[in-house]
Protein backbone atom coordinates (compact mmCIF):
# COMPACT_ATOMS: atom_id res chain seq x y z
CA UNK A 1 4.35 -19.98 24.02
CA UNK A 2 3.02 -18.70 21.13
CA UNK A 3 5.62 -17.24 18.43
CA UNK A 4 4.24 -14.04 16.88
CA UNK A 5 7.62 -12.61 15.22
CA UNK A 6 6.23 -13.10 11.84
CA UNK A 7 2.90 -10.77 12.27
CA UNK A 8 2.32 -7.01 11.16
CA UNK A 9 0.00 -5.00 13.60
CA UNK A 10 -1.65 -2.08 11.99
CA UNK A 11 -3.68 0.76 13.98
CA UNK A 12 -6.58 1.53 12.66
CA UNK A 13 -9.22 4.09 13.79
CA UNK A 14 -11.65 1.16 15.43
CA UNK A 15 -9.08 -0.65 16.91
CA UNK A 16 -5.76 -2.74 15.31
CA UNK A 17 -5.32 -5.30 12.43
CA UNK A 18 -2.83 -8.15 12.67
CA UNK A 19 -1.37 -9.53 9.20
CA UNK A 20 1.04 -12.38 9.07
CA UNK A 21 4.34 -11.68 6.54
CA UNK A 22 2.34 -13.30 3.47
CA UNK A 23 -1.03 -11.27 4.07
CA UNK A 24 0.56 -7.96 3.98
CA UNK A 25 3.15 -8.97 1.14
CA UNK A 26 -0.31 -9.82 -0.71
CA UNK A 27 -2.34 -6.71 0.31
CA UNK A 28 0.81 -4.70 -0.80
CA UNK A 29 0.47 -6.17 -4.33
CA UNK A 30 -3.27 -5.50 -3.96
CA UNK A 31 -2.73 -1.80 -3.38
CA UNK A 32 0.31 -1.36 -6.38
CA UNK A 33 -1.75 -2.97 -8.64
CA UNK A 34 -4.48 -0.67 -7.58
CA UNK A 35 -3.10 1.92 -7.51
CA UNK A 36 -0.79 1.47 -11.36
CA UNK A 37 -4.64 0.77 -12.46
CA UNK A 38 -5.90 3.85 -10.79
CA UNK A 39 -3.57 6.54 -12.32
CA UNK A 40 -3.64 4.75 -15.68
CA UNK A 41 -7.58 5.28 -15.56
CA UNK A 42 -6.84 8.74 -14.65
CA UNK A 43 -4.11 9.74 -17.00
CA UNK A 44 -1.95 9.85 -13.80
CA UNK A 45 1.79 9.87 -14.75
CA UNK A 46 3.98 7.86 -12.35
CA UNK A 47 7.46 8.67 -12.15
CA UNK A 48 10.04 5.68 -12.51
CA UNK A 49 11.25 6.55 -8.85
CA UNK A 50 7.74 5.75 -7.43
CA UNK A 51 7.74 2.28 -9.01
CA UNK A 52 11.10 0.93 -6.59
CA UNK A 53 10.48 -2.00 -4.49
CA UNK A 54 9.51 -0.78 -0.95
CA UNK A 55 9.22 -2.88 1.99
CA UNK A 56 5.50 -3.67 3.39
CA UNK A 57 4.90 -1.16 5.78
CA UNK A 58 6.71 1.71 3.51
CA UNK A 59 4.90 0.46 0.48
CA UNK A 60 1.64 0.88 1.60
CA UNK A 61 1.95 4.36 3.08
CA UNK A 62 3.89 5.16 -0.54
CA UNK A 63 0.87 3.51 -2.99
CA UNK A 64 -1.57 5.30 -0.61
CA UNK A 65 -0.05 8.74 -0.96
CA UNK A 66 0.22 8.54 -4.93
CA UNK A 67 -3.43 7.32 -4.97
CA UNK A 68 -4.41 11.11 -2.70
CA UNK A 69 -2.15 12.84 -5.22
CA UNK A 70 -4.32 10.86 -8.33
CA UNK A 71 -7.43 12.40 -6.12
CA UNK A 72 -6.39 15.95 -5.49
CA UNK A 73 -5.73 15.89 -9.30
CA UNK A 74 -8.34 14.17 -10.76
CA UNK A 75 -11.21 15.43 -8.44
């Protein structure tokens, strides 16, 4: 039996992605760096509050909304 307690599925609109712990602690980083880069290219203010540690799932759904907000500013 195969032990799959350590893996992340994601729904996506063609089907579902399946991270292990370390993939999505890494795309998390991805995205936060992205997105720190994205509103500094944008003269985006962040507030300190948005900057807390988040888990993965939370993180990710938190990085993606500030990145809309940077959009519906900046567009």
């Amino acid at each position: 039996m195969v032990d799959n307690s350590h893996l992340f599925s994601v729904l996506c609109y063609n089907g579902t992605i399946t991270f292990s712990v370390e993939n999505i602690s890494i795309l998390l980083g991805m995205v936060r760096d992205y997105t720190m880069k994205f509103a500094e290219a944008n003269s985006f203010e962040i507030q300190e509050e948005d900057i807390k540690e988040y888990d993965e799932i939370d993180g990710l759904q938190h990085y993606l909304k500030i990145q809309k907000q940077i959009f519906e500013k900046c567009a």
